[in-house]
C-alpha atoms as a PDB file:
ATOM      1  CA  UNK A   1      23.656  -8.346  -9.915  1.00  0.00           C
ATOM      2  CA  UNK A   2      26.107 -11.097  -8.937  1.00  0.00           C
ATOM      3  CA  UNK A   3      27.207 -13.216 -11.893  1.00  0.00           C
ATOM      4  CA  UNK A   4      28.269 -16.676 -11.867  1.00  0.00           C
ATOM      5  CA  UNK A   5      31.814 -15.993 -12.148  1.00  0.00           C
ATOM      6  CA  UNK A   6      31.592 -13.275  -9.820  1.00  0.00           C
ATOM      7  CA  UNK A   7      30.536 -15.375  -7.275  1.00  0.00           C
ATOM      8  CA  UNK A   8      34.122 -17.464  -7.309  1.00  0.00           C
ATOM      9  CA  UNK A   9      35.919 -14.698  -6.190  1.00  0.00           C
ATOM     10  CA  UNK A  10      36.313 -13.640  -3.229  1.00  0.00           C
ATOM     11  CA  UNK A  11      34.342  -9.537  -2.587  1.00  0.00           C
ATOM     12  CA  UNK A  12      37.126  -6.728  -1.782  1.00  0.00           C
ATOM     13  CA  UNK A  13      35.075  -4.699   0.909  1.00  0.00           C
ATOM     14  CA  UNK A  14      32.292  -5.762   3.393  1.00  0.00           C
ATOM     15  CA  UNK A  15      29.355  -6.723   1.103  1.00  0.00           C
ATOM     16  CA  UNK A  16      25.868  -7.149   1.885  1.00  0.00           C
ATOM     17  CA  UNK A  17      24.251  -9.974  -0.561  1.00  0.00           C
ATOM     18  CA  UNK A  18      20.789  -9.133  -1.760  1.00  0.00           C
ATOM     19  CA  UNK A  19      18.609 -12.846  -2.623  1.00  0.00           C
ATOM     20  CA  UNK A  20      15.916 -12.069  -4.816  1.00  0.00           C
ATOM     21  CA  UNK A  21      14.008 -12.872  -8.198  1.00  0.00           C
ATOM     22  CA  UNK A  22      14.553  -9.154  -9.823  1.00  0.00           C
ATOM     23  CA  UNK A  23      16.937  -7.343  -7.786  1.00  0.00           C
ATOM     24  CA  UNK A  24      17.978  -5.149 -10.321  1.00  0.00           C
ATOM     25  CA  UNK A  25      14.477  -3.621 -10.235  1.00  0.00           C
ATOM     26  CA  UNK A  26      14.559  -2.853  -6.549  1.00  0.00           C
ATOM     27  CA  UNK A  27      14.804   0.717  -5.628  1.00  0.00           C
ATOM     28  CA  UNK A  28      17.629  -1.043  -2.286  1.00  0.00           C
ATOM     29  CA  UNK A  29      20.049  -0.485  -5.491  1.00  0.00           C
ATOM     30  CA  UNK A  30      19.331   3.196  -5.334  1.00  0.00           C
ATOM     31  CA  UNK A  31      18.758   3.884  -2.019  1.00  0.00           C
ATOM     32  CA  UNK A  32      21.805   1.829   0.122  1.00  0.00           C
ATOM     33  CA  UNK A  33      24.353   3.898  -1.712  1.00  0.00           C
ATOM     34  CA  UNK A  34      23.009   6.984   0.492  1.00  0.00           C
ATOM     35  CA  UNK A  35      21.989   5.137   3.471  1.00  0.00           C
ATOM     36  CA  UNK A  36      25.777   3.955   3.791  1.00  0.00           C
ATOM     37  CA  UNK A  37      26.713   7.153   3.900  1.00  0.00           C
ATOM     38  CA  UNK A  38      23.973   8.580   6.575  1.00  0.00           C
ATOM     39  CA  UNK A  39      24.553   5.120   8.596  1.00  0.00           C
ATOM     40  CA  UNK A  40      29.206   5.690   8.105  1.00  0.00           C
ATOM     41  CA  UNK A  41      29.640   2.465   6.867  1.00  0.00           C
ATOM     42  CA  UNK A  42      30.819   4.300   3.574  1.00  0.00           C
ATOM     43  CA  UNK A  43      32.990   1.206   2.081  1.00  0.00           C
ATOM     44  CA  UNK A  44      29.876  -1.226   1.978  1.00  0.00           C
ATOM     45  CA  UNK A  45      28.433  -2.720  -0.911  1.00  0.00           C
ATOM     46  CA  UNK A  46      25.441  -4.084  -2.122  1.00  0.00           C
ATOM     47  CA  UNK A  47      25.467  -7.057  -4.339  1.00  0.00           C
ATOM     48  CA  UNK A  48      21.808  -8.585  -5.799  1.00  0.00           C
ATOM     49  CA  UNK A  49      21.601 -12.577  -6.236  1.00  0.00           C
ATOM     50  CA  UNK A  50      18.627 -13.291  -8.660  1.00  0.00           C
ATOM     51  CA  UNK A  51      17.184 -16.700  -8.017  1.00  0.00           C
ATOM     52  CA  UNK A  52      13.922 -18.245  -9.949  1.00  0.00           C
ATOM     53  CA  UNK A  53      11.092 -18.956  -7.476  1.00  0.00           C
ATOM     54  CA  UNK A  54      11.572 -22.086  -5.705  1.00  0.00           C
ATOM     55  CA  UNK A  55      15.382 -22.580  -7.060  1.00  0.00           C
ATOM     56  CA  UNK A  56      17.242 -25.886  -6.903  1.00  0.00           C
ATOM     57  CA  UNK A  57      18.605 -26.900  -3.291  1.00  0.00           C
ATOM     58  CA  UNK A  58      21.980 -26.824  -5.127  1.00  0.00           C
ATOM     59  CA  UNK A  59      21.613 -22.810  -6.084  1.00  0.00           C
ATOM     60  CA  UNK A  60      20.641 -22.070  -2.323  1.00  0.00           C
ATOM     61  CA  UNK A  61      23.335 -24.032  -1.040  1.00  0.00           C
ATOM     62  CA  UNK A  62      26.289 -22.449  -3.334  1.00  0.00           C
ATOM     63  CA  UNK A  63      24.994 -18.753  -2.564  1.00  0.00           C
ATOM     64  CA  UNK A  64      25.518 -20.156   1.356  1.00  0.00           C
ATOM     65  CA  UNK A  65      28.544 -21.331   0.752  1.00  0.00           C
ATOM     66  CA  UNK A  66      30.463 -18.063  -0.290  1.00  0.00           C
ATOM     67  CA  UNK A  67      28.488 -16.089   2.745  1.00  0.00           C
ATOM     68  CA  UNK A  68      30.051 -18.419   5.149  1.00  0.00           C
ATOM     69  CA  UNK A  69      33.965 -18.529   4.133  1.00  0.00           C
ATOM     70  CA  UNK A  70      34.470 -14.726   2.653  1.00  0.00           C
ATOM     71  CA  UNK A  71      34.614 -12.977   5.675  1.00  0.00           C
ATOM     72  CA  UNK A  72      33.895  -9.840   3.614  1.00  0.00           C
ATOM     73  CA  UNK A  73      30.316 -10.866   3.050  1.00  0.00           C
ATOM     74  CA  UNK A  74      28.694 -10.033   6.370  1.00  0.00           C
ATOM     75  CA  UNK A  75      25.675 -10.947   5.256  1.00  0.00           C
ATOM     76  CA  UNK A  76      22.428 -10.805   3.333  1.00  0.00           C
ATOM     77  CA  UNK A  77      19.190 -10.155   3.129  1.00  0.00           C
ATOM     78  CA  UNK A  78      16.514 -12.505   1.552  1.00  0.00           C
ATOM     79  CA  UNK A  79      13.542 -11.454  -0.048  1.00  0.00           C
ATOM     80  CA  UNK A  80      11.065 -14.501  -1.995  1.00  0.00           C
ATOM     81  CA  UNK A  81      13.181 -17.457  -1.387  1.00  0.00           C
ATOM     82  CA  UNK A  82      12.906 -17.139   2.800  1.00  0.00           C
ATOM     83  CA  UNK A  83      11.695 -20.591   3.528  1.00  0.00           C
ATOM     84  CA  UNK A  84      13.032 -22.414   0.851  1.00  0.00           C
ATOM     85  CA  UNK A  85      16.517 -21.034   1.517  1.00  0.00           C
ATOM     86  CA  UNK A  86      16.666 -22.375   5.168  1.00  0.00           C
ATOM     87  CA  UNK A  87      14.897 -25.748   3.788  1.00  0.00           C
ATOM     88  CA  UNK A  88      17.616 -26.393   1.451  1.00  0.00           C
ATOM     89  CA  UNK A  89      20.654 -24.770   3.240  1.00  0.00           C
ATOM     90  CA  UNK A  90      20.040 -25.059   7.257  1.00  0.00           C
ATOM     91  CA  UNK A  91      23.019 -26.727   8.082  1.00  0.00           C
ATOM     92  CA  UNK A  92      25.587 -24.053   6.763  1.00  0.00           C
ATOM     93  CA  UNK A  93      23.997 -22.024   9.902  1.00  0.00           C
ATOM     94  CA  UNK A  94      25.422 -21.456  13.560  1.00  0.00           C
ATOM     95  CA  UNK A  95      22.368 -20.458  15.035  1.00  0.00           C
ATOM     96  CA  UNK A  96      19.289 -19.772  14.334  1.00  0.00           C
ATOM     97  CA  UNK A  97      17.142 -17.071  16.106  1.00  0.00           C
ATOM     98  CA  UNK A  98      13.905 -18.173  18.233  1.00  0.00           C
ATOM     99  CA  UNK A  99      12.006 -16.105  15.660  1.00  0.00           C
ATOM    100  CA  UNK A 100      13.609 -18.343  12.591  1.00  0.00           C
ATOM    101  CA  UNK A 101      13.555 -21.346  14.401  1.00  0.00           C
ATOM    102  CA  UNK A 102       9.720 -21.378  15.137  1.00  0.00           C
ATOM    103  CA  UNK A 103       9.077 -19.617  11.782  1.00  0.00           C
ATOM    104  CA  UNK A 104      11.141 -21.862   9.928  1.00  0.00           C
ATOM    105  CA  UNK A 105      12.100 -19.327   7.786  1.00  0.00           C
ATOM    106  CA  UNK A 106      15.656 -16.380   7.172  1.00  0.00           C
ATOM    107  CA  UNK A 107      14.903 -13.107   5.995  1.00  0.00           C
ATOM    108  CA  UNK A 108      18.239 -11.158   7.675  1.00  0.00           C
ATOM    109  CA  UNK A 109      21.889 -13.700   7.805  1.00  0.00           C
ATOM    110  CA  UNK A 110      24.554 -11.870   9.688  1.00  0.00           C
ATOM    111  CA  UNK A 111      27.838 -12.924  11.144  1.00  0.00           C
ATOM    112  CA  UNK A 112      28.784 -12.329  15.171  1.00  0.00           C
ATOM    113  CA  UNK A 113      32.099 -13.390  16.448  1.00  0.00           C
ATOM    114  CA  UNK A 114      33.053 -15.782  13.401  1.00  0.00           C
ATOM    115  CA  UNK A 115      29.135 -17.406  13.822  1.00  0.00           C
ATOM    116  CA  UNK A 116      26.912 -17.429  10.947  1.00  0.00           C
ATOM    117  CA  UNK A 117      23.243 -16.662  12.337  1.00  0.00           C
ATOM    118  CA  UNK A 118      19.845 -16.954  10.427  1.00  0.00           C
ATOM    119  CA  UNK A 119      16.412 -14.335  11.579  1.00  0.00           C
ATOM    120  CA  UNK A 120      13.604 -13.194  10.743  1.00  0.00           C
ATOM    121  CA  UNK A 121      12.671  -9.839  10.870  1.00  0.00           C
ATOM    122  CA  UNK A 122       9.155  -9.962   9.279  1.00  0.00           C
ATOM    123  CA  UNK A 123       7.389 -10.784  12.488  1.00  0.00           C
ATOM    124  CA  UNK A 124       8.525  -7.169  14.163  1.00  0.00           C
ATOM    125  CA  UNK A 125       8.360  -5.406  11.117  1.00  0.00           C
ATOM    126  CA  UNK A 126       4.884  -7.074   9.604  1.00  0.00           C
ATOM    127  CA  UNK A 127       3.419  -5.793  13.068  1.00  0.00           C
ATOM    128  CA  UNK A 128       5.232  -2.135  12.831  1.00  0.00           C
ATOM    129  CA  UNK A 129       3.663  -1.841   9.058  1.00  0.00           C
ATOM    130  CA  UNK A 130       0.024  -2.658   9.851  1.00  0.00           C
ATOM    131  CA  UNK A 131       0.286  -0.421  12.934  1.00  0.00           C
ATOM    132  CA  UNK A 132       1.107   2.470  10.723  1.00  0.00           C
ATOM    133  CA  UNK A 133      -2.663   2.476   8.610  1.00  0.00           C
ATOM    134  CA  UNK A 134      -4.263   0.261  10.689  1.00  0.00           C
ATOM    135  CA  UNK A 135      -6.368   2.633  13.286  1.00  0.00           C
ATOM    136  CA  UNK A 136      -6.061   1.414  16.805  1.00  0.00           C
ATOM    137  CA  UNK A 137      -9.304   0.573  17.677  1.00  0.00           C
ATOM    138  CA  UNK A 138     -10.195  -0.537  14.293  1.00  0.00           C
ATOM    139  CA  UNK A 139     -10.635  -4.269  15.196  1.00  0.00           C
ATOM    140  CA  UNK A 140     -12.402  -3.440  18.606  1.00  0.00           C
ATOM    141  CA  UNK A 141     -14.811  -1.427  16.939  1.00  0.00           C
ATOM    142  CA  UNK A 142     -15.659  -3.300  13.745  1.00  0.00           C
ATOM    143  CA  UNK A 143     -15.397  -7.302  14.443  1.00  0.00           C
ATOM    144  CA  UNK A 144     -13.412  -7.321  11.202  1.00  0.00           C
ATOM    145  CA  UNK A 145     -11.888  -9.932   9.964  1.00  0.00           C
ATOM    146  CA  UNK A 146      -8.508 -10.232   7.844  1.00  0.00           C
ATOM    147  CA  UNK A 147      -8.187 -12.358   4.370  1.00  0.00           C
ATOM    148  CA  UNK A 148      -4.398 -13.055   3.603  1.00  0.00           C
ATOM    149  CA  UNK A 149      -4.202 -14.297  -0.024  1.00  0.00           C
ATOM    150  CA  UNK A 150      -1.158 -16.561   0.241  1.00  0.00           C
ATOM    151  CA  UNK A 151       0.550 -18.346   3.266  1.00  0.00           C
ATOM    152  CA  UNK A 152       3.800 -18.151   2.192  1.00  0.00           C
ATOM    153  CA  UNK A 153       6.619 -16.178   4.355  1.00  0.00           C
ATOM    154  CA  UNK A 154       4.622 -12.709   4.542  1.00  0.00           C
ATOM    155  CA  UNK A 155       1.655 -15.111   6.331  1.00  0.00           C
ATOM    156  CA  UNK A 156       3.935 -16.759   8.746  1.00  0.00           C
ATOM    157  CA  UNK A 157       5.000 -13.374  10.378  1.00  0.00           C
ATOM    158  CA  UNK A 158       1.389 -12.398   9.883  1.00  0.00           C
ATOM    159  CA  UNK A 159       0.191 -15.133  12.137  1.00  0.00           C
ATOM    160  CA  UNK A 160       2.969 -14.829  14.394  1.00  0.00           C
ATOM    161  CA  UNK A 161       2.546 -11.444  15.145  1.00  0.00           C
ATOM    162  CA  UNK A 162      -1.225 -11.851  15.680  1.00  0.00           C
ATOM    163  CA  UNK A 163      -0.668 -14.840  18.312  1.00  0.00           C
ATOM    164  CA  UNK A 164       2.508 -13.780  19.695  1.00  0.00           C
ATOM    165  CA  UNK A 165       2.995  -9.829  19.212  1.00  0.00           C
ATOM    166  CA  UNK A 166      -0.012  -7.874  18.934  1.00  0.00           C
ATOM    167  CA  UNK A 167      -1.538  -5.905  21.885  1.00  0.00           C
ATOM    168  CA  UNK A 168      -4.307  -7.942  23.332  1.00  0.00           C
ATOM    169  CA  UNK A 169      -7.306  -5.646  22.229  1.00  0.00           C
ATOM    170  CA  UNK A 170      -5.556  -5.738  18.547  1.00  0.00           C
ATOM    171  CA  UNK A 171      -6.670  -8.538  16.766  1.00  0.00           C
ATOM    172  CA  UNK A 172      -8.668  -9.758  14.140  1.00  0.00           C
ATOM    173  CA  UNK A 173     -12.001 -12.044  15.032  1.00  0.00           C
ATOM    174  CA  UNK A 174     -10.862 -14.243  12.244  1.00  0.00           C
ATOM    175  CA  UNK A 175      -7.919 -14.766   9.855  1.00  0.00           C
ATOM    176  CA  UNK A 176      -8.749 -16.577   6.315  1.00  0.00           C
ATOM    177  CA  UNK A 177      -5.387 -17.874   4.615  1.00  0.00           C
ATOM    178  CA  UNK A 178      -5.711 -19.002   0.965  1.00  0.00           C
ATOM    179  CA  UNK A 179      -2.747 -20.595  -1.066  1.00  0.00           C
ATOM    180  CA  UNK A 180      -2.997 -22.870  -4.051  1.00  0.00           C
ATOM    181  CA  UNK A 181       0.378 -24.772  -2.113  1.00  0.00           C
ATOM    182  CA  UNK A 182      -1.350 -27.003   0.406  1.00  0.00           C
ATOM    183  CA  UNK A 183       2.335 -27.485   2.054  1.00  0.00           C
ATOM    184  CA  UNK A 184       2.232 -23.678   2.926  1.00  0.00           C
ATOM    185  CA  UNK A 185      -1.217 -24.045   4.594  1.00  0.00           C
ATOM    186  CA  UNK A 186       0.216 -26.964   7.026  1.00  0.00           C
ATOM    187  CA  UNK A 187       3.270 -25.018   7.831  1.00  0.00           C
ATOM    188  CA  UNK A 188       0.899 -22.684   9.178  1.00  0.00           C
ATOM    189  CA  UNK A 189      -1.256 -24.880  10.868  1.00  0.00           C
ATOM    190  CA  UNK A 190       2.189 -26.574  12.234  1.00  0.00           C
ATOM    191  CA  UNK A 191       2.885 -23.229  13.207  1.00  0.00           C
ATOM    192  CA  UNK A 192      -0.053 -22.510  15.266  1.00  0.00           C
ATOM    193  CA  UNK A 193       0.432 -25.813  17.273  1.00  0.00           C
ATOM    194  CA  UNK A 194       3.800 -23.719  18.598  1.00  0.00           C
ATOM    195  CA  UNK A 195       2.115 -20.151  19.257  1.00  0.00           C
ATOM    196  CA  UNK A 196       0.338 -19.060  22.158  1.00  0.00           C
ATOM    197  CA  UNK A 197      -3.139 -19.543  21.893  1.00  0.00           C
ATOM    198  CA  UNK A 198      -4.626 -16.336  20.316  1.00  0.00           C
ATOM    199  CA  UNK A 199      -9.053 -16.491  20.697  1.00  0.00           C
ATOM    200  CA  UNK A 200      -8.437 -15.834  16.786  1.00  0.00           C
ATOM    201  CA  UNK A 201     -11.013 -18.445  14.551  1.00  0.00           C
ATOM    202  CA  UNK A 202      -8.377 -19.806  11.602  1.00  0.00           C
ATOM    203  CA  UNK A 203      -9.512 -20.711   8.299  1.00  0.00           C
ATOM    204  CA  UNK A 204      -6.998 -22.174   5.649  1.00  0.00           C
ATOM    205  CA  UNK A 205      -8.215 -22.553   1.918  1.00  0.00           C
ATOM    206  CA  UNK A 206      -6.715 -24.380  -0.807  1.00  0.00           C
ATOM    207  CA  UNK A 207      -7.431 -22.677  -3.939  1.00  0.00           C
ATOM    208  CA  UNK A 208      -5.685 -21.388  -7.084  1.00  0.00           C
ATOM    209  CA  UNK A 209      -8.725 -20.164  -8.991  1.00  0.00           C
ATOM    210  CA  UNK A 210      -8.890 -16.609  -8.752  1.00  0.00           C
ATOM    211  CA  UNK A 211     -13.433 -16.587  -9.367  1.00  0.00           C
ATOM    212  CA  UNK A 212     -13.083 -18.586  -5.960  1.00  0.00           C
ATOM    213  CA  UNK A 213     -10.675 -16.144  -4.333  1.00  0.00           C
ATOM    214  CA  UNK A 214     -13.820 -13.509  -5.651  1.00  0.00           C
ATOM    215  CA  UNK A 215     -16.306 -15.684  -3.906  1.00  0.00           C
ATOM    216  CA  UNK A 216     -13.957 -15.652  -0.352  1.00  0.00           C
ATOM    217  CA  UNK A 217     -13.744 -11.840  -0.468  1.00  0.00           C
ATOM    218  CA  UNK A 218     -17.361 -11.298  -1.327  1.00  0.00           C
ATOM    219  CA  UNK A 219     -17.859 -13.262   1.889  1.00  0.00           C
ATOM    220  CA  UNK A 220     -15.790 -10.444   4.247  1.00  0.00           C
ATOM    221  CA  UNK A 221     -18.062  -8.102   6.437  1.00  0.00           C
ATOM    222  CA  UNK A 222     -17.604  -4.868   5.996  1.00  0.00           C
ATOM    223  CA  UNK A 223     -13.969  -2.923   7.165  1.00  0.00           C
ATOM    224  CA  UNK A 224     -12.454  -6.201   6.898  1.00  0.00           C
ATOM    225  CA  UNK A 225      -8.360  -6.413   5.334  1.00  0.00           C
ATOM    226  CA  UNK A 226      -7.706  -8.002   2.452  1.00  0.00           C
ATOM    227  CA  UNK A 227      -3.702  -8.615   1.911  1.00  0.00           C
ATOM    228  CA  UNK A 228      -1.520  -9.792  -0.987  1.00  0.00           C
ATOM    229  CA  UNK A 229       0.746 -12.061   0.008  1.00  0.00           C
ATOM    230  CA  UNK A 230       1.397 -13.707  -3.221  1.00  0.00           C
ATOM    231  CA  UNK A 231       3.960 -12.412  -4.971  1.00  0.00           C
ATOM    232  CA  UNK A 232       1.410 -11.874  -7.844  1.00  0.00           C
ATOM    233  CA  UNK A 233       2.038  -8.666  -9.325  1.00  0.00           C
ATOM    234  CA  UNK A 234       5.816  -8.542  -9.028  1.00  0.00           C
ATOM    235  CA  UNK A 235       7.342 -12.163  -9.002  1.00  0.00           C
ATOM    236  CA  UNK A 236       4.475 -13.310 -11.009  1.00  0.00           C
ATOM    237  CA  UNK A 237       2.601 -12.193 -13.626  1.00  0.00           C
ATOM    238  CA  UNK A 238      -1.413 -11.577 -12.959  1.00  0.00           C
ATOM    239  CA  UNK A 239      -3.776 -11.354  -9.598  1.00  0.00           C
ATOM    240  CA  UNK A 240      -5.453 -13.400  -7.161  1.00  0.00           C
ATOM    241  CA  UNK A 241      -8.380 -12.018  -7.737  1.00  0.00           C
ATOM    242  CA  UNK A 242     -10.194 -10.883 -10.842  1.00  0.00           C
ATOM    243  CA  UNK A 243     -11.839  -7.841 -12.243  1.00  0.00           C
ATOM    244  CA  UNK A 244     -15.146  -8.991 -11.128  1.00  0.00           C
ATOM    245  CA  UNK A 245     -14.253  -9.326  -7.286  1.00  0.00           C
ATOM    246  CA  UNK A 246     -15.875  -6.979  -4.872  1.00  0.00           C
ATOM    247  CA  UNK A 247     -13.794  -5.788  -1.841  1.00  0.00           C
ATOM    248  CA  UNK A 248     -14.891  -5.388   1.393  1.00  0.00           C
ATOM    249  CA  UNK A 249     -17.565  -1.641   2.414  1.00  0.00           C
ATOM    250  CA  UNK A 250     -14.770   0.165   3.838  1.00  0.00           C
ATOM    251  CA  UNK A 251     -12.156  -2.212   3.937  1.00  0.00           C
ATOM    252  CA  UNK A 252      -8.267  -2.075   4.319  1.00  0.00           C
ATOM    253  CA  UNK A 253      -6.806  -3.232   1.329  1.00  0.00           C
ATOM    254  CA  UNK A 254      -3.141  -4.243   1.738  1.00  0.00           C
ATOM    255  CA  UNK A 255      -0.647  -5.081  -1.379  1.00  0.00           C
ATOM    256  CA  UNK A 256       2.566  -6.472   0.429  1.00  0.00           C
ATOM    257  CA  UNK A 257       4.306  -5.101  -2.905  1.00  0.00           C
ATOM    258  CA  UNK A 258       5.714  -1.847  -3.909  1.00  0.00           C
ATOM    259  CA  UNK A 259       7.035  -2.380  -7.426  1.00  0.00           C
ATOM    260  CA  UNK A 260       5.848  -4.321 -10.160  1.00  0.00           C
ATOM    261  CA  UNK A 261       2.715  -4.081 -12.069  1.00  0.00           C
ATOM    262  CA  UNK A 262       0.962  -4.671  -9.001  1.00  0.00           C
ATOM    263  CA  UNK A 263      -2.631  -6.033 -10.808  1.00  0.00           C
ATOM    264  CA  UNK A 264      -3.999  -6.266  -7.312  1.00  0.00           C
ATOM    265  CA  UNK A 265      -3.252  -2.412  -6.227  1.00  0.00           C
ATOM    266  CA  UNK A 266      -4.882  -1.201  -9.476  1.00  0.00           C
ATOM    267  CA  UNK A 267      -7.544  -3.758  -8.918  1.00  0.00           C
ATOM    268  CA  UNK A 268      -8.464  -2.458  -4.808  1.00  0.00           C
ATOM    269  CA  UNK A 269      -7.515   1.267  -6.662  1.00  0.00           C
ATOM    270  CA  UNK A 270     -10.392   1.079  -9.475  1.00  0.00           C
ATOM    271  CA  UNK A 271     -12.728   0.499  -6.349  1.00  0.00           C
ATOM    272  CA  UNK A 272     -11.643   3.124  -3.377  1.00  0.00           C
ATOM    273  CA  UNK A 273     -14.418   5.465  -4.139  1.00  0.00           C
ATOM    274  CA  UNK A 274     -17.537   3.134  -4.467  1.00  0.00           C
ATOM    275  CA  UNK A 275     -16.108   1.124  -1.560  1.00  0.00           C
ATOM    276  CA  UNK A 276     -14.696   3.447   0.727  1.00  0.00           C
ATOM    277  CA  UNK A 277     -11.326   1.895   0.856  1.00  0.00           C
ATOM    278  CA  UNK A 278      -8.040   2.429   2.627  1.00  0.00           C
ATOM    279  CA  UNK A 279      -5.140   1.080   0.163  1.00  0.00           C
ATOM    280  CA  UNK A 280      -1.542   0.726   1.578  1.00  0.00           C
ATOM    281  CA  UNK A 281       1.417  -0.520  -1.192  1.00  0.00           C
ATOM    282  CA  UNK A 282       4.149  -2.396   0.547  1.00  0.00           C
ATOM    283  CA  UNK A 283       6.898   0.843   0.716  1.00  0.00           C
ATOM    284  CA  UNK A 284       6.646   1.090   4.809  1.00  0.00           C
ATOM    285  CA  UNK A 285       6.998  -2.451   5.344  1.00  0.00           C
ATOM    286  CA  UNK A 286      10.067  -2.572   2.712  1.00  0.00           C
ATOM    287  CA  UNK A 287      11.934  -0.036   4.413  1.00  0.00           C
ATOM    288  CA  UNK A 288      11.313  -1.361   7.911  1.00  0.00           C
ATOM    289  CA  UNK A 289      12.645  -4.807   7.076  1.00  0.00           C
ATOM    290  CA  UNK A 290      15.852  -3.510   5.091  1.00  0.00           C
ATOM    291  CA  UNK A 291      16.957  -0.899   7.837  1.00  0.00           C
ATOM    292  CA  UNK A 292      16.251  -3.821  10.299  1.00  0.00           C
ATOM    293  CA  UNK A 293      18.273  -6.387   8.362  1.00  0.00           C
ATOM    294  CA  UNK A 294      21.314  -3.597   7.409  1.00  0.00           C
ATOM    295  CA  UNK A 295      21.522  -2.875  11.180  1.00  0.00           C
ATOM    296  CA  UNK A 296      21.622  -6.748  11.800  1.00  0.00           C
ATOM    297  CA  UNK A 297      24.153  -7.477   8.872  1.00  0.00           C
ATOM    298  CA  UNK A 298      26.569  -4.341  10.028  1.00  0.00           C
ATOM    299  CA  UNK A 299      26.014  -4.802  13.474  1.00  0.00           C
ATOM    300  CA  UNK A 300      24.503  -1.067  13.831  1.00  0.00           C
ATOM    301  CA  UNK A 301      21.441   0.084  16.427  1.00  0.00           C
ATOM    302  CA  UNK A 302      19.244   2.224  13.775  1.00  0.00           C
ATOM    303  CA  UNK A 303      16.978   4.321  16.177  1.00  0.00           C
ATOM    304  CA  UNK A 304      13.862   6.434  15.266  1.00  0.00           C
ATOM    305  CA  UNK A 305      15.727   9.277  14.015  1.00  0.00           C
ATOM    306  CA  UNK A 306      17.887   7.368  12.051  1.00  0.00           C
ATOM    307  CA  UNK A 307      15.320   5.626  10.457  1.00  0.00           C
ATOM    308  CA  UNK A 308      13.396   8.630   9.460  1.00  0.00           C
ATOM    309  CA  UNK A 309      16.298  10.062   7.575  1.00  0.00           C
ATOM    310  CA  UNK A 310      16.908   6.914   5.770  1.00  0.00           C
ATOM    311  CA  UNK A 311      13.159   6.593   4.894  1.00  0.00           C
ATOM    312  CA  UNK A 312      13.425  10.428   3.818  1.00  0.00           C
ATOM    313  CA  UNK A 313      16.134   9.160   2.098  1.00  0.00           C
ATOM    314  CA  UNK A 314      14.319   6.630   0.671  1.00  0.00           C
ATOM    315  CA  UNK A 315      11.186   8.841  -0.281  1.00  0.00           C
ATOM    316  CA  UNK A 316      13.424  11.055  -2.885  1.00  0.00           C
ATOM    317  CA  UNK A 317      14.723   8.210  -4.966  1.00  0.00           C
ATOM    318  CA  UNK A 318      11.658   6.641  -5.262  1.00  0.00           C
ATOM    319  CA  UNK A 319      10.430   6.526  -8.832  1.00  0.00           C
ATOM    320  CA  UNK A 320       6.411   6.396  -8.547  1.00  0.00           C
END
């Protein structure tokens, strides 16, 4: 992890920054060691930058600063602090993609011809991850509908993939978004003013009491998807829900999350049986997004053979 005085100094081979809340924790420290080596950029390093949640504009604005004038950082990659990076630090960009612009949030910064650009990957690799467990007539042949708890980054590429991405016949009836921030909720609602129109029935929520949460999800016919997108269970201590809430007759459950305590994945877990439950962690959509943003940040095309050795890669240094 990048210290304070670190940060003053100029890095002494191309460096990829890492913006997180716990980057130390990350299996990325393990693993881009031996993807450097699979993808020959051999020399690059990885350097984590912990942030709290919602960090001072000045914090965002200082890590900025050093990305644009070393010319050895080519870039990073942003994990929790997506939208409130660009909020408090847009101007030190040359571009933004169409995908950040409209999302108004950075996930992947990368350098081209002395320009510093801000993406978003999430919206591709959101889609990619749900593609992988969810069956491809499963919302054709069910009705089901799809209960995002939180509408924070993670729900923004949900939605955008949904109205702008997804194959036409792949679609929930209805999308429920529930965030105790009501700001989040109108970014989405902003949002949808800018998308294609979708045929999908929105519903936004403004709760922070988990027994209501219980309530929402007791509401869900049955082989509806329930997703995580709170950050509880890693960045924050606890659950959404509680003990007592009932998931959906043979639901998708979907924890965005791969490491943590992950209260919500033990929570879905206790009930797979009784229920009849799928249960998906967040490792897919974690390696999509980070061999998306290393190929963006060391200007490398990662095709599907690559990307299966780095996810084998991947799969051996994983500790669970």
């Amino acid at each position: 992890m990048l210290t304070a005085g670190d940060m003053e100094n100029r890095q002494t081979g191309p460096t990829m920054y890492f913006l997180g809340v716990s980057t130390n924790q990350s299996v990325s420290r393990k693993i881009f060691p031996r993807w450097v080596e699979i993808l020959g950029i051999r020399q690059a390093r990885l350097v984590g930058i912990d942030l709290p949640i919602d960090a001072p504009a000045g914090q965002y604005r200082r890590v900025m600063y050093h990305i644009k004038i070393d010319p050895m950082i080519r870039g990073a990659l942003v994990t929790t602090h997506k939208l409130n990076l660009l909020r408090a630090a847009e101007d030190f960009f040359d571009e933004l993609t169409p995908d950040a612009a409209l999302c108004r949030e950075v996930s992947s910064i990368y350098k081209r011809n002395g320009r510093l650009i801000g993406h978003t990957v999430d919206p591709t690799t959101c889609g990619q991850a749900m593609q992988r467990f969810i069956p491809p007539d499963h919302w054709s042949c069910h009705g089901a509908d799809l209960l995002c708890l939180g509408a924070g980054g993670a729900a923004v590429a949900l939605v955008y993939f949904f109205c702008s991405r997804a194959p036409a016949n792949w679609k929930p009836k209805r999308i429920m978004l529930i965030d105790r921030d009501r700001a989040k909720l109108d970014n989405i609602r902003y949002l949808l003013t800018k998308l294609p129109s979708s045929e999908i029935d929105f519903g936004f929520t403004h709760n922070a009491d988990p027994a209501i949460n219980d309530r929402l999800l007791a509401s869900l016919p049955a082989h509806s998807v329930v997703i995580n997108a709170t950050g509880m269970g890693k960045d924050r201590p606890g659950s959404p829900i509680t003990d007592q809430a009932v998931f959906p007759e043979s639901g998708i459950v979907w924890e965005l999350n791969y490491r943590g305590k992950l209260d919500f994945l033990h929570q879905a877990r206790s009930q797979a049986v009784d229920r009849n439950l799928r249960i998906e962690d967040g490792w897919d959509f974690f390696l999509l997004g980070w061999s998306a943003i290393v190929g963006n940040v060391f200007d490398l095309r990662i095709g599907p053979q690559t990307f299966e050795k780095l996810c084998a890669t991947a799969r051996e240094l994983r500790s669970d």
